[in-house]
PDB file of N, CA and C in Angstrom:
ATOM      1  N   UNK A   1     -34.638  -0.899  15.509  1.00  0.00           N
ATOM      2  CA  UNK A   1     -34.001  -2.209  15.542  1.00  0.00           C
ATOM      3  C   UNK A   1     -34.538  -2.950  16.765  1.00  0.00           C
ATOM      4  N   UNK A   2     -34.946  -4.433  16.649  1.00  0.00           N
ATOM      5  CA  UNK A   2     -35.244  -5.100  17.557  1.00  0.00           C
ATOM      6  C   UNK A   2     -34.159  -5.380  18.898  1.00  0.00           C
ATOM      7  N   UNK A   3     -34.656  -5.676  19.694  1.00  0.00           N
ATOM      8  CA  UNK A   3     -33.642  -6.361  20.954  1.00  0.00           C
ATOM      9  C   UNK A   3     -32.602  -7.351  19.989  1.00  0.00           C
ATOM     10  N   UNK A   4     -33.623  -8.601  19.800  1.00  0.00           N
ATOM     11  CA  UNK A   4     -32.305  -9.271  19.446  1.00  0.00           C
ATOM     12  C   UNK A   4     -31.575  -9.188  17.959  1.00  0.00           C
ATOM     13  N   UNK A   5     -32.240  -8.339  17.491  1.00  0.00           N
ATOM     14  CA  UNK A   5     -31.224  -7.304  16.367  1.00  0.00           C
ATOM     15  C   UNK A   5     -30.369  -6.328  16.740  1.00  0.00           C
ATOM     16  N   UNK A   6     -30.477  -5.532  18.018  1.00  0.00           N
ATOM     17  CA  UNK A   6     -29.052  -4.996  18.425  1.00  0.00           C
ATOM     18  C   UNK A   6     -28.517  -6.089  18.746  1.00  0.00           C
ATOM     19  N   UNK A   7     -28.948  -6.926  19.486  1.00  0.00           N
ATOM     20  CA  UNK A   7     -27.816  -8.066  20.317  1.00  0.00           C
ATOM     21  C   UNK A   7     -26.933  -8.785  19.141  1.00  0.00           C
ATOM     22  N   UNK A   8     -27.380  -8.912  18.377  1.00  0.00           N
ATOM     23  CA  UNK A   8     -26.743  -9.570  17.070  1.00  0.00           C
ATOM     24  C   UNK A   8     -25.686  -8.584  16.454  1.00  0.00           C
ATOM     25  N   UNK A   9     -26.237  -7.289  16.307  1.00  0.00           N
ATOM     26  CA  UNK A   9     -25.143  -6.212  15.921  1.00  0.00           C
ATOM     27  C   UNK A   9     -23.781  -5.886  16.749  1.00  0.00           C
ATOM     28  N   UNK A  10     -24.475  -6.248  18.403  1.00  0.00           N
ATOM     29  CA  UNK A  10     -23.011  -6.141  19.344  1.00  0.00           C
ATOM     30  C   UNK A  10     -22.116  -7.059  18.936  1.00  0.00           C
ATOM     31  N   UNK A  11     -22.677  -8.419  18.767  1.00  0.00           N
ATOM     32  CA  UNK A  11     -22.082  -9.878  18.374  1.00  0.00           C
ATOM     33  C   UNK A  11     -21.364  -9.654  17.188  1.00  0.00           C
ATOM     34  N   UNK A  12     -22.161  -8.945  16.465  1.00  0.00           N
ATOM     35  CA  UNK A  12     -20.806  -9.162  15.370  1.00  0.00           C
ATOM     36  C   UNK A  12     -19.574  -7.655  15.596  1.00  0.00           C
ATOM     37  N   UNK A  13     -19.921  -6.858  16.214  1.00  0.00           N
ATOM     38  CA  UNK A  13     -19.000  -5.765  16.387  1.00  0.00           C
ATOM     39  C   UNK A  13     -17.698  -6.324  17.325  1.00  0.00           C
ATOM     40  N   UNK A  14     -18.408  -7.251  18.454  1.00  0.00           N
ATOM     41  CA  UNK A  14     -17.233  -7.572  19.436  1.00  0.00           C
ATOM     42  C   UNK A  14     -16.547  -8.797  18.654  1.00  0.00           C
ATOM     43  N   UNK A  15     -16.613  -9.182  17.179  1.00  0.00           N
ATOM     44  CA  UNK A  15     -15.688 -10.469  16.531  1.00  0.00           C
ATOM     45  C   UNK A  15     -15.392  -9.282  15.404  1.00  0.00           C
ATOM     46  N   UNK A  16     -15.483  -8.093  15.021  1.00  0.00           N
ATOM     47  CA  UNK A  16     -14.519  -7.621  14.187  1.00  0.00           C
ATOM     48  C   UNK A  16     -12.887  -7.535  14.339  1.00  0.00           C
ATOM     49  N   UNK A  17     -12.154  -7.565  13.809  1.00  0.00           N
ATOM     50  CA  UNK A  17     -10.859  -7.658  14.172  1.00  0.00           C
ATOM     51  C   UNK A  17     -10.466  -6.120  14.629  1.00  0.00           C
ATOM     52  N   UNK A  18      -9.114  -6.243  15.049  1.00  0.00           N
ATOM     53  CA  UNK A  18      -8.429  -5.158  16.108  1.00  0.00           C
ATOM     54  C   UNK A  18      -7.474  -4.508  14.836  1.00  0.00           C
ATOM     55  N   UNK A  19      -7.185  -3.638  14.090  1.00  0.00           N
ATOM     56  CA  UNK A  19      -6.261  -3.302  13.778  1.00  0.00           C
ATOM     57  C   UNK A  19      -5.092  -2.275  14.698  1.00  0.00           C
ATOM     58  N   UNK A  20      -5.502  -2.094  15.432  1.00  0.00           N
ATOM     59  CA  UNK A  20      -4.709  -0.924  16.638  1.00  0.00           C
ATOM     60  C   UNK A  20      -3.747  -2.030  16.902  1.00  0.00           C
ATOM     61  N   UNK A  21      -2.805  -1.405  16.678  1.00  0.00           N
ATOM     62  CA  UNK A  21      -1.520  -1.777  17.885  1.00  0.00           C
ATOM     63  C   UNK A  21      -1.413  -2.011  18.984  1.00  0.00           C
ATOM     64  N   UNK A  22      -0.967  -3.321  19.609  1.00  0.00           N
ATOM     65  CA  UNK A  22      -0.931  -3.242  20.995  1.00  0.00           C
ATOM     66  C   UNK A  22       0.394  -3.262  21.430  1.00  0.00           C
ATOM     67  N   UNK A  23       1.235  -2.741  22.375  1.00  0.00           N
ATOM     68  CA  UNK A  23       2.082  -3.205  22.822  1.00  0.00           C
ATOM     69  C   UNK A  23       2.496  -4.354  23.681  1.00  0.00           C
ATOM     70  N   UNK A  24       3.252  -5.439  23.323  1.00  0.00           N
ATOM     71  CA  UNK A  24       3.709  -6.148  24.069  1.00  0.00           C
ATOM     72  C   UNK A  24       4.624  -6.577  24.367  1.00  0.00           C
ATOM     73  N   UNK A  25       5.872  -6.412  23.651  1.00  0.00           N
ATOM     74  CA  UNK A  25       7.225  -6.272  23.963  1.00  0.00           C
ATOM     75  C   UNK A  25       7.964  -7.655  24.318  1.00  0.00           C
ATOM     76  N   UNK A  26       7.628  -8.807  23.793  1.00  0.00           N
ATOM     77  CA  UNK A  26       7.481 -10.073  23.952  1.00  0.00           C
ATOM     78  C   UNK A  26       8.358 -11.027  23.513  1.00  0.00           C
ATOM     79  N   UNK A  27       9.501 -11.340  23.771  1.00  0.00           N
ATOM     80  CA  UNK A  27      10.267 -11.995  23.119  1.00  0.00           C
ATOM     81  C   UNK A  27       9.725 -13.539  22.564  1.00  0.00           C
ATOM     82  N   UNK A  28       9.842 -13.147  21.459  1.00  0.00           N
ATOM     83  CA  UNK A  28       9.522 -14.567  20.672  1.00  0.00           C
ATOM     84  C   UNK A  28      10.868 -14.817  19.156  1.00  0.00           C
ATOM     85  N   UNK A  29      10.189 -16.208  18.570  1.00  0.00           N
ATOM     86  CA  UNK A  29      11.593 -16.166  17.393  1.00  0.00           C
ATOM     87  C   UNK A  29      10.645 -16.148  15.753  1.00  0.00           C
ATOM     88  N   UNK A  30      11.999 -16.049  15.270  1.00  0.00           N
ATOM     89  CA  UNK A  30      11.410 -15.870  13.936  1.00  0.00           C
ATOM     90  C   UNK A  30      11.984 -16.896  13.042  1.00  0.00           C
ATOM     91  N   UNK A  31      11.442 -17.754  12.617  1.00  0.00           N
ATOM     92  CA  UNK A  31      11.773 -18.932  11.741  1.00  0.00           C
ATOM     93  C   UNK A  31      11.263 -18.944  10.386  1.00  0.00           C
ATOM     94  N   UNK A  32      12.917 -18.719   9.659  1.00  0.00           N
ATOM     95  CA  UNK A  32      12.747 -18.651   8.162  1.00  0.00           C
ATOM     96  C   UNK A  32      12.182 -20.308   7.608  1.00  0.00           C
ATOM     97  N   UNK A  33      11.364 -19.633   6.520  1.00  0.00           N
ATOM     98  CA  UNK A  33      10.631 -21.190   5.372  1.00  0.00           C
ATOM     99  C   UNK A  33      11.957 -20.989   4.768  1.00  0.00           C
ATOM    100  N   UNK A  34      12.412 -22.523   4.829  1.00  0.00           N
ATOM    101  CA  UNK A  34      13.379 -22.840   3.588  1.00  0.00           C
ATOM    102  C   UNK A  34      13.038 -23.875   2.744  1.00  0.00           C
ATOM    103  N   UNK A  35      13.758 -24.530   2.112  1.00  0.00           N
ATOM    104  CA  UNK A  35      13.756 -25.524   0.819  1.00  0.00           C
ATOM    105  C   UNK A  35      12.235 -26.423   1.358  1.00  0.00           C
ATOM    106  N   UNK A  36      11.408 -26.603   0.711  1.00  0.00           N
ATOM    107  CA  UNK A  36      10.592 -27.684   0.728  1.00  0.00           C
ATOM    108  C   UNK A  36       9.726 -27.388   1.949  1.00  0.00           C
ATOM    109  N   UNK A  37       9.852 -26.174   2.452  1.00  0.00           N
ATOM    110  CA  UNK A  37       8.926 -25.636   3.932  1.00  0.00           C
ATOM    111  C   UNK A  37       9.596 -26.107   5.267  1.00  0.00           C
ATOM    112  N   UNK A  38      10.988 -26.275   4.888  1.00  0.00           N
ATOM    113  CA  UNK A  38      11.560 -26.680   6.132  1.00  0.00           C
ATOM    114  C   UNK A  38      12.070 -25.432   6.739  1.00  0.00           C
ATOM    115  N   UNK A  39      12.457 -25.420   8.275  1.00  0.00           N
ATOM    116  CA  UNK A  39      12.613 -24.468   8.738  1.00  0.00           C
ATOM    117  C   UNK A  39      13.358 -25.515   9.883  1.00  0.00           C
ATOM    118  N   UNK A  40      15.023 -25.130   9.742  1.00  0.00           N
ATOM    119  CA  UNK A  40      15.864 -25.041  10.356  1.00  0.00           C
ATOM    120  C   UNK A  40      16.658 -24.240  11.284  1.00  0.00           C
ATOM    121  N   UNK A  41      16.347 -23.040  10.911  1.00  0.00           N
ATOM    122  CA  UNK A  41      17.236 -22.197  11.721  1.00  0.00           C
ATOM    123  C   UNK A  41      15.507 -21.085  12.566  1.00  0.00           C
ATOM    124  N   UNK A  42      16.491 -20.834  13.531  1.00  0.00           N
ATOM    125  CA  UNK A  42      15.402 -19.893  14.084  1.00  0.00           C
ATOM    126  C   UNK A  42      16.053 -18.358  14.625  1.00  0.00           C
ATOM    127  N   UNK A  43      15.372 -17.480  14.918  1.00  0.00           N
ATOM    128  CA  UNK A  43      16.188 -16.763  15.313  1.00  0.00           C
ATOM    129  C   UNK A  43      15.603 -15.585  16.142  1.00  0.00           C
ATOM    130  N   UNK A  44      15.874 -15.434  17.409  1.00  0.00           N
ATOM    131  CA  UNK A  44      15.288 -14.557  18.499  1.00  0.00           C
ATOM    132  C   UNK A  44      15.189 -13.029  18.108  1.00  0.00           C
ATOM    133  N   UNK A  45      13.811 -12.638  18.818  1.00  0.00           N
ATOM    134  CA  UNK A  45      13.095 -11.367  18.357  1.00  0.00           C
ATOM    135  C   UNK A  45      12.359 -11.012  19.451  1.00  0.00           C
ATOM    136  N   UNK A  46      11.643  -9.681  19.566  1.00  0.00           N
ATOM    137  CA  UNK A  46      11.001  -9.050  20.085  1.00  0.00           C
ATOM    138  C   UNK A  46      10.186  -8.633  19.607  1.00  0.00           C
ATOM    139  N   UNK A  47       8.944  -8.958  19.627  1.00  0.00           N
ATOM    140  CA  UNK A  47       7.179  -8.370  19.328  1.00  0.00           C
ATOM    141  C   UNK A  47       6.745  -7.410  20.207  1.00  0.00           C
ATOM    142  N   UNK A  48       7.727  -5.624  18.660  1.00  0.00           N
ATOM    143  CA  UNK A  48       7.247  -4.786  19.557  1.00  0.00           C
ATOM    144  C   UNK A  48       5.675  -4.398  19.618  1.00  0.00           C
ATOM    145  N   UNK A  49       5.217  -4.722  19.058  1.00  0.00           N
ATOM    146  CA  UNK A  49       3.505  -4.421  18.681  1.00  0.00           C
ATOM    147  C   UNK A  49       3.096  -5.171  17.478  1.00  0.00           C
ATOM    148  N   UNK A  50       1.635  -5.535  18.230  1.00  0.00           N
ATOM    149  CA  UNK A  50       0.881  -6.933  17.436  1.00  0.00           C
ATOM    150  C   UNK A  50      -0.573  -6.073  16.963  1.00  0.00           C
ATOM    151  N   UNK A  51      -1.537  -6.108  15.974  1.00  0.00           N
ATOM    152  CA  UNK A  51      -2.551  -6.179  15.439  1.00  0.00           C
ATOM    153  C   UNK A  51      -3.042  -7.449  15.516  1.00  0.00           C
ATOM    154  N   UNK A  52      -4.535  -7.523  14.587  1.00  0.00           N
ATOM    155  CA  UNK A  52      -5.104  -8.723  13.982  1.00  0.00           C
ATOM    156  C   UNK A  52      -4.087  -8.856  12.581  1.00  0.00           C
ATOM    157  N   UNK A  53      -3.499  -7.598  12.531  1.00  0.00           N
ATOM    158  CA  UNK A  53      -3.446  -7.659  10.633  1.00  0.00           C
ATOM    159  C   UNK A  53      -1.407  -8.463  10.286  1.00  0.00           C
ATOM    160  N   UNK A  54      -0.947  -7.925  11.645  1.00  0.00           N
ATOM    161  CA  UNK A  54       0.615  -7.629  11.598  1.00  0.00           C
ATOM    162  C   UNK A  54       1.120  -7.337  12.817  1.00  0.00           C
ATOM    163  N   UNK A  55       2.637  -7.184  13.034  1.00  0.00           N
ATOM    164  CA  UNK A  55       3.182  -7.065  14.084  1.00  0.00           C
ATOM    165  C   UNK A  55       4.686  -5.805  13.229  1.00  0.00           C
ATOM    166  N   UNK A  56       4.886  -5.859  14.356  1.00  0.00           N
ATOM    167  CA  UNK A  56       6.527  -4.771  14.341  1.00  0.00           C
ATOM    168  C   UNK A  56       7.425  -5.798  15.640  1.00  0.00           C
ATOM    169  N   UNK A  57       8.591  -6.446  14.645  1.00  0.00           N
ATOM    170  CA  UNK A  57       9.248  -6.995  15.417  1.00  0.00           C
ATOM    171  C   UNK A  57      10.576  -6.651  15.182  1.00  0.00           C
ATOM    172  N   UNK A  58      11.573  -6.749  16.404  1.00  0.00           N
ATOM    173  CA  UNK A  58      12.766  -6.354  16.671  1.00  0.00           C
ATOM    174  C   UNK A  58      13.816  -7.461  16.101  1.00  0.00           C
ATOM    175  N   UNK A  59      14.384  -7.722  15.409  1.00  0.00           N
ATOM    176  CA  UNK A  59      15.455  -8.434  15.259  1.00  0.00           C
ATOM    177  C   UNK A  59      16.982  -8.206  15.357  1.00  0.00           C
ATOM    178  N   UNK A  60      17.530  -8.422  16.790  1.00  0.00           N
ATOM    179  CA  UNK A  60      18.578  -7.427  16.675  1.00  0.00           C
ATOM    180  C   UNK A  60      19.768  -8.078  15.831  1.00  0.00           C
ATOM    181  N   UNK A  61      20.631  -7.161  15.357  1.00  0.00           N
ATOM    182  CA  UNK A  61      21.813  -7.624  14.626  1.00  0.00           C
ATOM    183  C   UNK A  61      21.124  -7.627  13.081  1.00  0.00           C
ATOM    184  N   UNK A  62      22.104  -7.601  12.086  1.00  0.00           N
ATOM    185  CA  UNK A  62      21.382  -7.566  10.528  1.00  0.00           C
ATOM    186  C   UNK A  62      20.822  -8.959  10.010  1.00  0.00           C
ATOM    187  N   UNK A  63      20.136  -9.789  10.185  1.00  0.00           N
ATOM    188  CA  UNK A  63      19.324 -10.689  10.340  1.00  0.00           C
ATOM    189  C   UNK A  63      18.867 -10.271   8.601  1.00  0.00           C
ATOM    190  N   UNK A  64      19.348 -11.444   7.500  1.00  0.00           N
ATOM    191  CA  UNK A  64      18.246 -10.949   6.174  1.00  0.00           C
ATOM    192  C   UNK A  64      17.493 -12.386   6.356  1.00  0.00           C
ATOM    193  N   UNK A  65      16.262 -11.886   6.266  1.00  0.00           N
ATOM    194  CA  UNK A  65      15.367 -12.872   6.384  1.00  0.00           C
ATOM    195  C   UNK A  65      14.513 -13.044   4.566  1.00  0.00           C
ATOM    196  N   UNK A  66      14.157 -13.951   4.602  1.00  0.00           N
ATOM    197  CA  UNK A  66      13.192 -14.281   3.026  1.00  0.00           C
ATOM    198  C   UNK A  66      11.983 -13.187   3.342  1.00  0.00           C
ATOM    199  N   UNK A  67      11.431 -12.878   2.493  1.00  0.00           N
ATOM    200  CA  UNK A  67      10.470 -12.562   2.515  1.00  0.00           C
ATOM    201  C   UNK A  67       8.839 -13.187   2.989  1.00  0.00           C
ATOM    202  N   UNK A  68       8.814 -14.299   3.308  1.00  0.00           N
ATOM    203  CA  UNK A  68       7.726 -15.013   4.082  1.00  0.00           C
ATOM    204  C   UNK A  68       8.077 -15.800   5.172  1.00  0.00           C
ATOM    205  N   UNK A  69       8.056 -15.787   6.063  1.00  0.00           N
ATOM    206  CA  UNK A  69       8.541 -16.564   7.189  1.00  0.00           C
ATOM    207  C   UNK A  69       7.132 -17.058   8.716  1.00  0.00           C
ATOM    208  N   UNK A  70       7.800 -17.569   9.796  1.00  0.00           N
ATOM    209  CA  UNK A  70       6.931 -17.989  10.696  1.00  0.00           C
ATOM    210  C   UNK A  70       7.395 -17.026  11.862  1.00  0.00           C
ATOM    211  N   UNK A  71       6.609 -16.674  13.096  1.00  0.00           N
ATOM    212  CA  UNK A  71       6.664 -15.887  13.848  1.00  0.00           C
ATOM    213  C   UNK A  71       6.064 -16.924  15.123  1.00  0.00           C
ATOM    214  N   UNK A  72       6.658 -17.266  16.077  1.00  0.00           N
ATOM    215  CA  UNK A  72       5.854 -17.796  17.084  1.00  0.00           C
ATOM    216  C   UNK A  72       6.358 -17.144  18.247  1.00  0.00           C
ATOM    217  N   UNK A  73       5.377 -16.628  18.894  1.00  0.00           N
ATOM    218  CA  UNK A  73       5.057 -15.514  19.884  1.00  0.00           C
ATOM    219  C   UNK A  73       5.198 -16.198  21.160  1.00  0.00           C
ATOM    220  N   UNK A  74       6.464 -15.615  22.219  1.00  0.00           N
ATOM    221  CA  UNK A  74       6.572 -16.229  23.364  1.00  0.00           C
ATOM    222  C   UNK A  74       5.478 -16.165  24.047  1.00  0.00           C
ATOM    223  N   UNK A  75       5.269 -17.751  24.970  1.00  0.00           N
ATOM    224  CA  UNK A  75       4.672 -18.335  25.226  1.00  0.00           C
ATOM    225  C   UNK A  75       3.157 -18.833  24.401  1.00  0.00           C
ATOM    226  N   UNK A  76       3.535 -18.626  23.124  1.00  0.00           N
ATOM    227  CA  UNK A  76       2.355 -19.493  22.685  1.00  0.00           C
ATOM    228  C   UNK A  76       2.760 -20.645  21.650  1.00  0.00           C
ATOM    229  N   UNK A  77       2.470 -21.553  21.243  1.00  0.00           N
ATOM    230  CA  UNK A  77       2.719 -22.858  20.513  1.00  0.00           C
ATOM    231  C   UNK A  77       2.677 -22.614  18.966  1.00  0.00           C
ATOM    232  N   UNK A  78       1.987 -21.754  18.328  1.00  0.00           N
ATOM    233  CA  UNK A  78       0.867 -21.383  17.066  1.00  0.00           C
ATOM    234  C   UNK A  78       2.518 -20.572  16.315  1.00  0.00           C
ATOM    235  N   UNK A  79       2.505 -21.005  15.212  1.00  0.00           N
ATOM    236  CA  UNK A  79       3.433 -20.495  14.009  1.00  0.00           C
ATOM    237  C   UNK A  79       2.681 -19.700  13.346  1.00  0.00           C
ATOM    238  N   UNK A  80       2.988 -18.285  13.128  1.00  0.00           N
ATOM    239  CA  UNK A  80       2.042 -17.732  12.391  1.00  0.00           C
ATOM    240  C   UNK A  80       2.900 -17.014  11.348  1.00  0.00           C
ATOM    241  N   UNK A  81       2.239 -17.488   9.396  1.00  0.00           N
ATOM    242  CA  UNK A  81       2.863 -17.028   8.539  1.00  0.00           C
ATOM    243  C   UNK A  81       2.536 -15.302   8.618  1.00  0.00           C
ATOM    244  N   UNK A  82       4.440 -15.258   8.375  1.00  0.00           N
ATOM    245  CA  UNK A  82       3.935 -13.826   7.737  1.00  0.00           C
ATOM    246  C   UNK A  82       4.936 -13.335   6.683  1.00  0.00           C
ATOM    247  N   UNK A  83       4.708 -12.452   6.306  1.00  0.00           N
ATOM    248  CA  UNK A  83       5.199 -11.371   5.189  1.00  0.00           C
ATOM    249  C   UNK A  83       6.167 -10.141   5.311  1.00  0.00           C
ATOM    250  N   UNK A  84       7.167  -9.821   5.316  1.00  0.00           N
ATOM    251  CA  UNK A  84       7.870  -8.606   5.260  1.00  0.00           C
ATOM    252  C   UNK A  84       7.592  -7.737   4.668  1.00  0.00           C
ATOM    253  N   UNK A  85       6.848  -6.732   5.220  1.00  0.00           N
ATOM    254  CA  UNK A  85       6.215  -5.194   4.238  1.00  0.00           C
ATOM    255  C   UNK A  85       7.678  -4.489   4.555  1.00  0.00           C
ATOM    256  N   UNK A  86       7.939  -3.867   5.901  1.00  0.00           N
ATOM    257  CA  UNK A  86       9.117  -3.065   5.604  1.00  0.00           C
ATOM    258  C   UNK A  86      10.316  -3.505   6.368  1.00  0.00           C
ATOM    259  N   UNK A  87      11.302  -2.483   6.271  1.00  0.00           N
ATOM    260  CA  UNK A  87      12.725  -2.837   7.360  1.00  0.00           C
ATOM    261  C   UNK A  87      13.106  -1.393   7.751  1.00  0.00           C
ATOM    262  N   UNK A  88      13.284  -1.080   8.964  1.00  0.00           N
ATOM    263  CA  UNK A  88      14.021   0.053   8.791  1.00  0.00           C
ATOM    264  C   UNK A  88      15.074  -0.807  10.200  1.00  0.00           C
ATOM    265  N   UNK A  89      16.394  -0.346   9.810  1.00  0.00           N
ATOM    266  CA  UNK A  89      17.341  -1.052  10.744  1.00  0.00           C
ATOM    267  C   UNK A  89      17.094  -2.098  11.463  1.00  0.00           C
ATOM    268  N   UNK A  90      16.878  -2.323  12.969  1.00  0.00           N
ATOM    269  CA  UNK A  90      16.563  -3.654  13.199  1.00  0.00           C
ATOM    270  C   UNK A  90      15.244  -4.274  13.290  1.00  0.00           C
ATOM    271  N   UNK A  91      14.360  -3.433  12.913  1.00  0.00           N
ATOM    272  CA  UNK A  91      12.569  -3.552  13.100  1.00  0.00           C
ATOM    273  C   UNK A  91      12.078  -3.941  11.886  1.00  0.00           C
ATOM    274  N   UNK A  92      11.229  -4.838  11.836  1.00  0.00           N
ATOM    275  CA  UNK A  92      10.383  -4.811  10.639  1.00  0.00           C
ATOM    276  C   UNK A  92       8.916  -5.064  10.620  1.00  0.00           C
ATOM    277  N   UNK A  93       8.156  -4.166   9.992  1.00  0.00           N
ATOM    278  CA  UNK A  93       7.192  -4.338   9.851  1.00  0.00           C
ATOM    279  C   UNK A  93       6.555  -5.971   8.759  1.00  0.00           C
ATOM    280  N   UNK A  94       5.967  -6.951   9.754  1.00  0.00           N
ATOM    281  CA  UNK A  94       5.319  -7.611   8.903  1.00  0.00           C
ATOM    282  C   UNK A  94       3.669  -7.591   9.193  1.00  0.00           C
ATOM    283  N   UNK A  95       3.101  -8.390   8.125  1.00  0.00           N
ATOM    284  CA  UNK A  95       1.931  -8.803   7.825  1.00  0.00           C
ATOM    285  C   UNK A  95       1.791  -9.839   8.440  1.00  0.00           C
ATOM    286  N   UNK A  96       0.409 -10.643   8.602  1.00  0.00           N
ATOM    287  CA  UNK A  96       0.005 -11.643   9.153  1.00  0.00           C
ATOM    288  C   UNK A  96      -0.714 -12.378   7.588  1.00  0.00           C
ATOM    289  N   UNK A  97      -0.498 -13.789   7.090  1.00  0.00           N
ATOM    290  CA  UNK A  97      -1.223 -13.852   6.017  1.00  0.00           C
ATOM    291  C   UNK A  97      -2.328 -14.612   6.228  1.00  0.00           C
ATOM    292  N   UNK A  98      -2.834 -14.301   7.395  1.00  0.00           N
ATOM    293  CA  UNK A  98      -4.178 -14.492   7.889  1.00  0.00           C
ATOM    294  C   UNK A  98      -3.965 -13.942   8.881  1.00  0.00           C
ATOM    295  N   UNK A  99      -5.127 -13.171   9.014  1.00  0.00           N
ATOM    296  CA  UNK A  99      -5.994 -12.310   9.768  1.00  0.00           C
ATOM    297  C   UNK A  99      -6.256 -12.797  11.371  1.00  0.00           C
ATOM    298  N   UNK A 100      -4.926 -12.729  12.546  1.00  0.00           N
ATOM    299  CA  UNK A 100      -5.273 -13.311  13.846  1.00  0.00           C
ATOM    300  C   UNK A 100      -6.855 -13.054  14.104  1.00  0.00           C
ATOM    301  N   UNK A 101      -7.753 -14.055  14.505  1.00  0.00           N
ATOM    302  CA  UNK A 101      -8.825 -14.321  15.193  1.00  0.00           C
ATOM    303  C   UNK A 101      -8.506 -13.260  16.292  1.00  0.00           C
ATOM    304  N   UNK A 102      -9.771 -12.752  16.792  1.00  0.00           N
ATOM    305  CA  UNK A 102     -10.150 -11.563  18.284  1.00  0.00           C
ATOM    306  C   UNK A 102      -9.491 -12.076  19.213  1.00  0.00           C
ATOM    307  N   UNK A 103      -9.956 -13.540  19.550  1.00  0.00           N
ATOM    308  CA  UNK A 103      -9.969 -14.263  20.373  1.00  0.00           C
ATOM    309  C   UNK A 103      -8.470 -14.569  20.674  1.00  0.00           C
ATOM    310  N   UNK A 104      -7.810 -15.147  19.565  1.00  0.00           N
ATOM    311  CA  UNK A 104      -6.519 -15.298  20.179  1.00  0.00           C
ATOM    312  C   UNK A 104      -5.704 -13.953  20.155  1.00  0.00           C
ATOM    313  N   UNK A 105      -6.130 -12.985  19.690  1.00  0.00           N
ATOM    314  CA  UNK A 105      -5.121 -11.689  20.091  1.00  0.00           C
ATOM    315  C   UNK A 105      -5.236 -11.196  21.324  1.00  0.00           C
ATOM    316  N   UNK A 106      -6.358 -11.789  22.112  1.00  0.00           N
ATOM    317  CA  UNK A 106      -6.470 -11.354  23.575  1.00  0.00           C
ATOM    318  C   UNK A 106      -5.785 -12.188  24.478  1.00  0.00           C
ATOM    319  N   UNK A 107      -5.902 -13.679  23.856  1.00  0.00           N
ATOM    320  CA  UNK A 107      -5.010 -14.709  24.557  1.00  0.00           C
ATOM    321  C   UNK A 107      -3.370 -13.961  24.310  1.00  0.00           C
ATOM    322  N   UNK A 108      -2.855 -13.683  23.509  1.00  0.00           N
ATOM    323  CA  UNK A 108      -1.746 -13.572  23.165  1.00  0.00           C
ATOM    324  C   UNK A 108      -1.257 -12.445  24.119  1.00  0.00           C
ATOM    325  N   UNK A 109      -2.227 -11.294  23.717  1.00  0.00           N
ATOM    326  CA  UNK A 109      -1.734 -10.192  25.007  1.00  0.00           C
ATOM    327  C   UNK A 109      -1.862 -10.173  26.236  1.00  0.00           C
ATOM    328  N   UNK A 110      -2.582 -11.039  26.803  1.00  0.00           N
ATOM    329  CA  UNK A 110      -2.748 -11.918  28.536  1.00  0.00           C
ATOM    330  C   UNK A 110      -1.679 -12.635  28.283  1.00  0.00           C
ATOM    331  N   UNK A 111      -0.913 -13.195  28.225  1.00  0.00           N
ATOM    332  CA  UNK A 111       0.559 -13.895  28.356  1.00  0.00           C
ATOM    333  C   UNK A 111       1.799 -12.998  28.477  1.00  0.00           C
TER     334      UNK A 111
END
């Protein structure tokens, strides 16, 4: 392989996404989609661990949420849809229904 054919191979290895878990323990809220994509109510959480793909967040108290909702991660601005794969008591595993960018999962875990 040439020079700038490895260099190209690093380039695309360092923009593959992260599926590993990170911990960050981050209080942020979780805002259900309602009627017409409105989102009225919100409701405080903890991002116990984030991927590119999904997160595991804390919702304490029995919180039933819809099955697709928004997640915005303390201290950042960005609503990010996601999906309810599981529940076990106050944690739930969701999905991301897009794939966080490298880039902002590093911003996200520097905050």
């Amino acid at each position: 392989m040439s020079l700038q054919g490895a260099q190209e191979h690093v380039r695309h290895q360092n923009q593959k996404r992260s599926f590993v878990q990170h911990r960050i323990d981050r209080p942020s809220h979780v805002i259900p989609v309602g009627h017409h994509l409105s989102a009225t109510t919100e409701y405080d959480c903890i991002v116990r661990t984030i991927s590119s793909a999904g997160a595991i967040i804390d919702l304490s108290g029995r919180v039933e949420l819809p099955d697709s909702f928004f997640l915005r991660i303390g201290g950042m601005q960005d609503e990010i849809g996601c999906t309810q794969v599981r529940k076990v008591s106050d944690e739930r595993v969701v999905r991301f229904n897009m794939f966080l960018d490298a880039d902002y999962l590093r911003l996200v875990m520097s905050r």
